[in-house]
C-alpha atoms as a PDB file:
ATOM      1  CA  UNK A   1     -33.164 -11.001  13.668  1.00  0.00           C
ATOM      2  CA  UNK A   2     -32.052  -8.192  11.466  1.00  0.00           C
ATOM      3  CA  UNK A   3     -30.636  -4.959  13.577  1.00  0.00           C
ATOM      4  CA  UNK A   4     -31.170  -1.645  12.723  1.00  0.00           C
ATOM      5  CA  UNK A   5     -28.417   0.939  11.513  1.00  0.00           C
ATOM      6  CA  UNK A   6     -28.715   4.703  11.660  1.00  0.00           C
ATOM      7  CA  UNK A   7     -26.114   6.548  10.150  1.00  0.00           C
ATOM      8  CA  UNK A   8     -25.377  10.293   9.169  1.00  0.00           C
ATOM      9  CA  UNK A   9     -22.943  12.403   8.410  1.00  0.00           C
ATOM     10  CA  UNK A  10     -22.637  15.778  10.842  1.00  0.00           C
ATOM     11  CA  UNK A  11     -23.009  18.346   8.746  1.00  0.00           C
ATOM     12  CA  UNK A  12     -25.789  19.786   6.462  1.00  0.00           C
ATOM     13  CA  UNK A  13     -23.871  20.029   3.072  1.00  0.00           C
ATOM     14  CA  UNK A  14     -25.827  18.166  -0.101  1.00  0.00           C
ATOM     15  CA  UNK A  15     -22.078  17.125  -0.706  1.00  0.00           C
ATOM     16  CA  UNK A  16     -21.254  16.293   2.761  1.00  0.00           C
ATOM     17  CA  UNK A  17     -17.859  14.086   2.544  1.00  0.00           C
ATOM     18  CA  UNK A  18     -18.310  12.936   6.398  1.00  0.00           C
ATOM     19  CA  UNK A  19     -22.588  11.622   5.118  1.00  0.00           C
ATOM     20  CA  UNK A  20     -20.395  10.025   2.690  1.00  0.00           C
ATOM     21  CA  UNK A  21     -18.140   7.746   5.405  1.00  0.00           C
ATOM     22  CA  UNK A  22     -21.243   7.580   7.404  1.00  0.00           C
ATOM     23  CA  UNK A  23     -23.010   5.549   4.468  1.00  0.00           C
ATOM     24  CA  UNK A  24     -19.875   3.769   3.110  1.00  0.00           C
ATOM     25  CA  UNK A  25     -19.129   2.768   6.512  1.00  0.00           C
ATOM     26  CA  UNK A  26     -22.497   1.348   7.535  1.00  0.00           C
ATOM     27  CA  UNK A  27     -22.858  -0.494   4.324  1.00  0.00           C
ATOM     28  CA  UNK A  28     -20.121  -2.738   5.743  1.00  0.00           C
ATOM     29  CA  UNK A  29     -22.209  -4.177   8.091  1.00  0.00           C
ATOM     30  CA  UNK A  30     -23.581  -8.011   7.195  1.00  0.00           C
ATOM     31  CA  UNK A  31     -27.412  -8.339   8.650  1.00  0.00           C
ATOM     32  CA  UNK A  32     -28.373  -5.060   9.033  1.00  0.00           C
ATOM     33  CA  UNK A  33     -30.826  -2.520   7.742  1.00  0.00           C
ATOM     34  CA  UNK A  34     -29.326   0.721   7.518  1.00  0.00           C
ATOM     35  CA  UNK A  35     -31.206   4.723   7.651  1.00  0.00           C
ATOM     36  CA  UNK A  36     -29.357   7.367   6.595  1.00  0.00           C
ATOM     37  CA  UNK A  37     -30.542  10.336   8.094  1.00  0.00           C
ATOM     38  CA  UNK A  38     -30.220  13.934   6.626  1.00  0.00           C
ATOM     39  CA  UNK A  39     -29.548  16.616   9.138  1.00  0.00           C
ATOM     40  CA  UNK A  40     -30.944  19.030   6.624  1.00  0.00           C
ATOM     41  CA  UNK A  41     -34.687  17.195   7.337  1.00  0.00           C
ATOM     42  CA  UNK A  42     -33.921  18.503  11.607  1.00  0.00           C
ATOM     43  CA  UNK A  43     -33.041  21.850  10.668  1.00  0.00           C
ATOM     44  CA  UNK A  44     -34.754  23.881  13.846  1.00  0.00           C
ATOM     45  CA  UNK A  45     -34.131  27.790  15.056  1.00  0.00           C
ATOM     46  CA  UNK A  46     -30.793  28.300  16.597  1.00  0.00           C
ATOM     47  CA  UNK A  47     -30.747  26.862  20.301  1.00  0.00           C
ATOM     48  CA  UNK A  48     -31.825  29.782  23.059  1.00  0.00           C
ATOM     49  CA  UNK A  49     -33.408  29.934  26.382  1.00  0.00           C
ATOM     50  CA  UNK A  50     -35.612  32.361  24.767  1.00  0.00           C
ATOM     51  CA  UNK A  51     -37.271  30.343  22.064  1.00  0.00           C
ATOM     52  CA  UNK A  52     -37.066  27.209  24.261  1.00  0.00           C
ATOM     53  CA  UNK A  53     -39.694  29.191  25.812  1.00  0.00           C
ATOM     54  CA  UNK A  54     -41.990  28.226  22.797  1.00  0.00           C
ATOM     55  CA  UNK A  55     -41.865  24.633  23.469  1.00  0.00           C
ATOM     56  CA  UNK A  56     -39.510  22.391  21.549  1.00  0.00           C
ATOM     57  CA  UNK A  57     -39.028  21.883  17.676  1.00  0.00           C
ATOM     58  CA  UNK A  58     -40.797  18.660  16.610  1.00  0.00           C
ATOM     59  CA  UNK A  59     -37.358  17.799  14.515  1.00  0.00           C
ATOM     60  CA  UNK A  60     -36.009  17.704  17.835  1.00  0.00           C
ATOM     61  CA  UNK A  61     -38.269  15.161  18.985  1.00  0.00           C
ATOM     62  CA  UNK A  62     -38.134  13.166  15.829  1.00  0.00           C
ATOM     63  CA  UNK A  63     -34.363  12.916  15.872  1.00  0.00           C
ATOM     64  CA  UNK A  64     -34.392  11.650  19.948  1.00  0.00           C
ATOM     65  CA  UNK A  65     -37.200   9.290  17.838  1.00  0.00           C
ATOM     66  CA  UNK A  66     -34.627   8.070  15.292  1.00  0.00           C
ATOM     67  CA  UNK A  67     -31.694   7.443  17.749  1.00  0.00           C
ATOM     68  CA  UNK A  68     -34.161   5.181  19.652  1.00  0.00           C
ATOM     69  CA  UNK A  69     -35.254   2.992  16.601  1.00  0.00           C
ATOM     70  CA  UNK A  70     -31.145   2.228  16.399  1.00  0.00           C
ATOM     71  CA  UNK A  71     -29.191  -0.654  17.662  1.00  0.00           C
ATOM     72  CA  UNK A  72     -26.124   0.708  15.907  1.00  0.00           C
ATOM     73  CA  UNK A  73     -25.317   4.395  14.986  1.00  0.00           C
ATOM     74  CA  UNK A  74     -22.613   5.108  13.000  1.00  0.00           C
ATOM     75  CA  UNK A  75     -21.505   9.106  13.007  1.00  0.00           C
ATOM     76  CA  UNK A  76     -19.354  10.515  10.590  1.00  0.00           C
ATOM     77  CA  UNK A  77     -18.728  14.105  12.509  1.00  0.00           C
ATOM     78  CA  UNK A  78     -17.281  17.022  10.050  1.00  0.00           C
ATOM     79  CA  UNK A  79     -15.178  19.438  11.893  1.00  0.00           C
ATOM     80  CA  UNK A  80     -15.865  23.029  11.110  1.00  0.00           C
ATOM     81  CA  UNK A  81     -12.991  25.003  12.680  1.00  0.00           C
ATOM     82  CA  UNK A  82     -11.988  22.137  15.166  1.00  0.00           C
ATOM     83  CA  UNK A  83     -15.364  21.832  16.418  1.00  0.00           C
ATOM     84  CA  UNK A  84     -18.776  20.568  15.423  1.00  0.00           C
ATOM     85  CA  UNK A  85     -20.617  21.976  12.209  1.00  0.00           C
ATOM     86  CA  UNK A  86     -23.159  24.639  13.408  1.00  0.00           C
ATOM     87  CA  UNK A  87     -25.704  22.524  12.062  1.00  0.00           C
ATOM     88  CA  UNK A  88     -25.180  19.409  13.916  1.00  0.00           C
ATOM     89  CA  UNK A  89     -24.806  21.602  17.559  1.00  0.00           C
ATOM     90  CA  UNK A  90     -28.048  22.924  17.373  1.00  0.00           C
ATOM     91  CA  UNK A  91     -29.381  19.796  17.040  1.00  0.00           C
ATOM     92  CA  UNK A  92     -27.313  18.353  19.818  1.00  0.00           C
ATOM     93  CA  UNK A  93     -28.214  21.734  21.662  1.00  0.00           C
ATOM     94  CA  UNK A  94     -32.220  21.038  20.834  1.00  0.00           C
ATOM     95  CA  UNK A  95     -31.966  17.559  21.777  1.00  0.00           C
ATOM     96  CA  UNK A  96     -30.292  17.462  25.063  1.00  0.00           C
ATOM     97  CA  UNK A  97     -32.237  20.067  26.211  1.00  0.00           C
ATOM     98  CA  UNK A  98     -35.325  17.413  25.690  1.00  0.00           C
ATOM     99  CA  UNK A  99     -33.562  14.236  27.300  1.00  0.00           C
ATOM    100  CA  UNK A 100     -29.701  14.429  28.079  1.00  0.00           C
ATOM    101  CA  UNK A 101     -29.131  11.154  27.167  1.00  0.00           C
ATOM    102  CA  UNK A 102     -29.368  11.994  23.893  1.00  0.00           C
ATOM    103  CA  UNK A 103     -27.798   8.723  22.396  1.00  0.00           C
ATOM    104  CA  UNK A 104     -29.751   6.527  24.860  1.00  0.00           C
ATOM    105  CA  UNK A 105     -27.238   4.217  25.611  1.00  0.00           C
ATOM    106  CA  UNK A 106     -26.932   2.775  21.611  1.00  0.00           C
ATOM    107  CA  UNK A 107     -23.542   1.780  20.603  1.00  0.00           C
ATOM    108  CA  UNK A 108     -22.004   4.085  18.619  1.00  0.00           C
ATOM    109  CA  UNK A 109     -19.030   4.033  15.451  1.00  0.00           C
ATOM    110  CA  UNK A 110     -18.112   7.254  16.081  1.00  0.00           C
ATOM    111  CA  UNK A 111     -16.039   8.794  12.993  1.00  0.00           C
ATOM    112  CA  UNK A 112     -14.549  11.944  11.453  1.00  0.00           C
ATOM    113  CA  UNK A 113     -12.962  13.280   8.290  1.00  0.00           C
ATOM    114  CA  UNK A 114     -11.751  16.005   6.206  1.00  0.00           C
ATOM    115  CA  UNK A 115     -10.317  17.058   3.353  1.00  0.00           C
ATOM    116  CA  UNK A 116      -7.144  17.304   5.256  1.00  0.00           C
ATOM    117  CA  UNK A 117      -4.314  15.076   6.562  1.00  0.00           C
ATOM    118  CA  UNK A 118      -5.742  15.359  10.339  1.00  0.00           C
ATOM    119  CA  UNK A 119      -9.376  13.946   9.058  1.00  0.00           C
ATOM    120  CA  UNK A 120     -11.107  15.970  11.336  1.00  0.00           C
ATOM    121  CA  UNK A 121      -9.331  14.644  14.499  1.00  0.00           C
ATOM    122  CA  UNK A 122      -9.863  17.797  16.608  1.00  0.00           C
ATOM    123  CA  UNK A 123     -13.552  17.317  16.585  1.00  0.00           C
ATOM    124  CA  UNK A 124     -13.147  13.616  17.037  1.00  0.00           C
ATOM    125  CA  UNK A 125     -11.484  14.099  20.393  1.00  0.00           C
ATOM    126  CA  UNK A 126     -14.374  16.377  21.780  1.00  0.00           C
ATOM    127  CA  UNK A 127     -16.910  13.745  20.832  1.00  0.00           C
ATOM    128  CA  UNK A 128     -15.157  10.897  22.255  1.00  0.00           C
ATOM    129  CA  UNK A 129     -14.925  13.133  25.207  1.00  0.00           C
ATOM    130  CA  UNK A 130     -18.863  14.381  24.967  1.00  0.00           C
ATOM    131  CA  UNK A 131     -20.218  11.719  23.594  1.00  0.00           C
ATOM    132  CA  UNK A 132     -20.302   9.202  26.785  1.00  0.00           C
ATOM    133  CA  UNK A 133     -21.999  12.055  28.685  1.00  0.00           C
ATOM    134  CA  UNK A 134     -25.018  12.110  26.864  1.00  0.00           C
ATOM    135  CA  UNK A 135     -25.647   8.346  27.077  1.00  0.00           C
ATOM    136  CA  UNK A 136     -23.380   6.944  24.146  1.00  0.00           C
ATOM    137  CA  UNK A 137     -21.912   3.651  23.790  1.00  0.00           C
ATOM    138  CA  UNK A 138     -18.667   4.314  21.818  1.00  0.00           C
ATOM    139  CA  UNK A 139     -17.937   0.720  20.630  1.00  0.00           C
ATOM    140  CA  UNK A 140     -15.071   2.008  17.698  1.00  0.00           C
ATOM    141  CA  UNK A 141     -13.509   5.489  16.461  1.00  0.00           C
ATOM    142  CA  UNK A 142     -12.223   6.231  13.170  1.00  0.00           C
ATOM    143  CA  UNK A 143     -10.531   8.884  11.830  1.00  0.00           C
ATOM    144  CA  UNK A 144     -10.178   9.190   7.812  1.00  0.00           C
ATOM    145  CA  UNK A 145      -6.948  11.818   6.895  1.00  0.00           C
ATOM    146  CA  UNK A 146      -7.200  13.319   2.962  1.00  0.00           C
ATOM    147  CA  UNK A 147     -10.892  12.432   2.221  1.00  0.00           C
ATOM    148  CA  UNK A 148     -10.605  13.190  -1.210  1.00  0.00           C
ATOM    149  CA  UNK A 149      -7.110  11.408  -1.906  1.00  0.00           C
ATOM    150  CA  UNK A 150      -8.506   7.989   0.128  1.00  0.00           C
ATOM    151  CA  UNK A 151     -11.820   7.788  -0.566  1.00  0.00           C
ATOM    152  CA  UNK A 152     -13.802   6.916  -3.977  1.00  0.00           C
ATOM    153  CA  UNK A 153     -17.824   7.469  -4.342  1.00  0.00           C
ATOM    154  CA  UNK A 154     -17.382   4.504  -6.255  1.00  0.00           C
ATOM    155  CA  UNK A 155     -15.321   1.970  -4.063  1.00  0.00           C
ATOM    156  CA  UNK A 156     -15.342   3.458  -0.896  1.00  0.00           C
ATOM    157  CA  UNK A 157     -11.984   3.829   1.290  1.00  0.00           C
ATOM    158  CA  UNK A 158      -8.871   2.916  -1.683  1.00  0.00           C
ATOM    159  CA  UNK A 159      -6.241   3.103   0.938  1.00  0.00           C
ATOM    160  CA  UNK A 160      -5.913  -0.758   1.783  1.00  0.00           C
ATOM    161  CA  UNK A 161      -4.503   0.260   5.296  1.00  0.00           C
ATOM    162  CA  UNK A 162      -7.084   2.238   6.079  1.00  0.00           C
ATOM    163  CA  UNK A 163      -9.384   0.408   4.760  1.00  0.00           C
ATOM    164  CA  UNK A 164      -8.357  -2.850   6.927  1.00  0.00           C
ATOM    165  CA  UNK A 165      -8.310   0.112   9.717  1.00  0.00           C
ATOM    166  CA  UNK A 166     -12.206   0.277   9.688  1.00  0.00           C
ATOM    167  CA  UNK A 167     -12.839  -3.271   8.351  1.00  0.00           C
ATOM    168  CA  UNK A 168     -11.097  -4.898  11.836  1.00  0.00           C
ATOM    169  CA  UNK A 169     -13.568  -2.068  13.713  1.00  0.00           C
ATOM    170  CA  UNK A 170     -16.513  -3.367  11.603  1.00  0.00           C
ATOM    171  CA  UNK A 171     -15.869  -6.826  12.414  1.00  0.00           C
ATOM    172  CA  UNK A 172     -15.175  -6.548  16.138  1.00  0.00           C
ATOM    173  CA  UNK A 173     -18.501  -5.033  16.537  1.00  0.00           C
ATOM    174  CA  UNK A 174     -21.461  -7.058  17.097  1.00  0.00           C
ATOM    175  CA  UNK A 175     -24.308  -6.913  15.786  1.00  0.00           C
END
């Protein structure tokens, strides 16, 4: 039976180097089908009390939707000033505020990079530490340093020890 992959990348740029990993990443996968979601189609107010008020964004509900069709999902998070990108927050914000367990116990690839040599390890760390708490299975973690210097839209990750870095996470993870 084939198993569902959702990835995305956490961030809303149309150039988003972490959607990038996200895809790359989950195209590794043998026997899988894989949706790549676009956090630009759950773009919602910004999180209040006040407008929660209102009643809650469908986009909110159709993400929760999404994370629940997954058997895998594979996260590329960017890091915007250590943290998460404002963007994928409010969504997390939205979301939790409609079920806590956001990630509904799915196994998660939880990844990061950046243009620099850290690859987005400071936002890594709070999602590895977050994560768990609203209901996710972390079953690998991946960090990619110097995006643009080990990565190729064409070939995927060019740095063979990085590369064998993810493959031996990909392979330990069944699907």
């Amino acid at each position: 039976m084939t198993k569902k992959i959702i990835a995305f990348g956490g961030s809303s740029s149309k150039n988003s180097i972490n959607k990038k990993l996200a895809t790359y990443s989950s195209s590794l996968f043998k026997n899988a089908t894989v949706e790549i979601l676009d956090l630009n189609d759950f773009e919602m107010p910004v999180f209040s009390v006040d407008k929660e008020e209102n009643g809650f964004p469908k986009e909110a509900q159709n993400f929760l939707n999404k994370i629940e069709e997954a058997d895998l999902l594979v996260v590329s998070l960017a890091e915007h000033n250590g943290a998460y990108s404002a963007a994928f927050k409010n969504i997390l914000d939205w979301t939790s505020r409609i079920n806590g367990k956001v990630f509904q116990g799915k196994r998660m690839l939880l990844m990061a990079t950046s243009p620099g040599a850290r690859g987005g390890q400071s936002v890594l760390e709070i999602a590895k530490d977050r994560f768990p708490r609203h209901d996710a299975t972390l079953v690998g973690t991946f960090s990619l340093p110097s995006f643009h210097d080990n990565f190729d839209n064409k070939n995927g990750i060019n740095n063979s020890d990085l590369k064998n870095e993810l493959m031996e996470i990909v392979n330990s993870i069944d699907l």
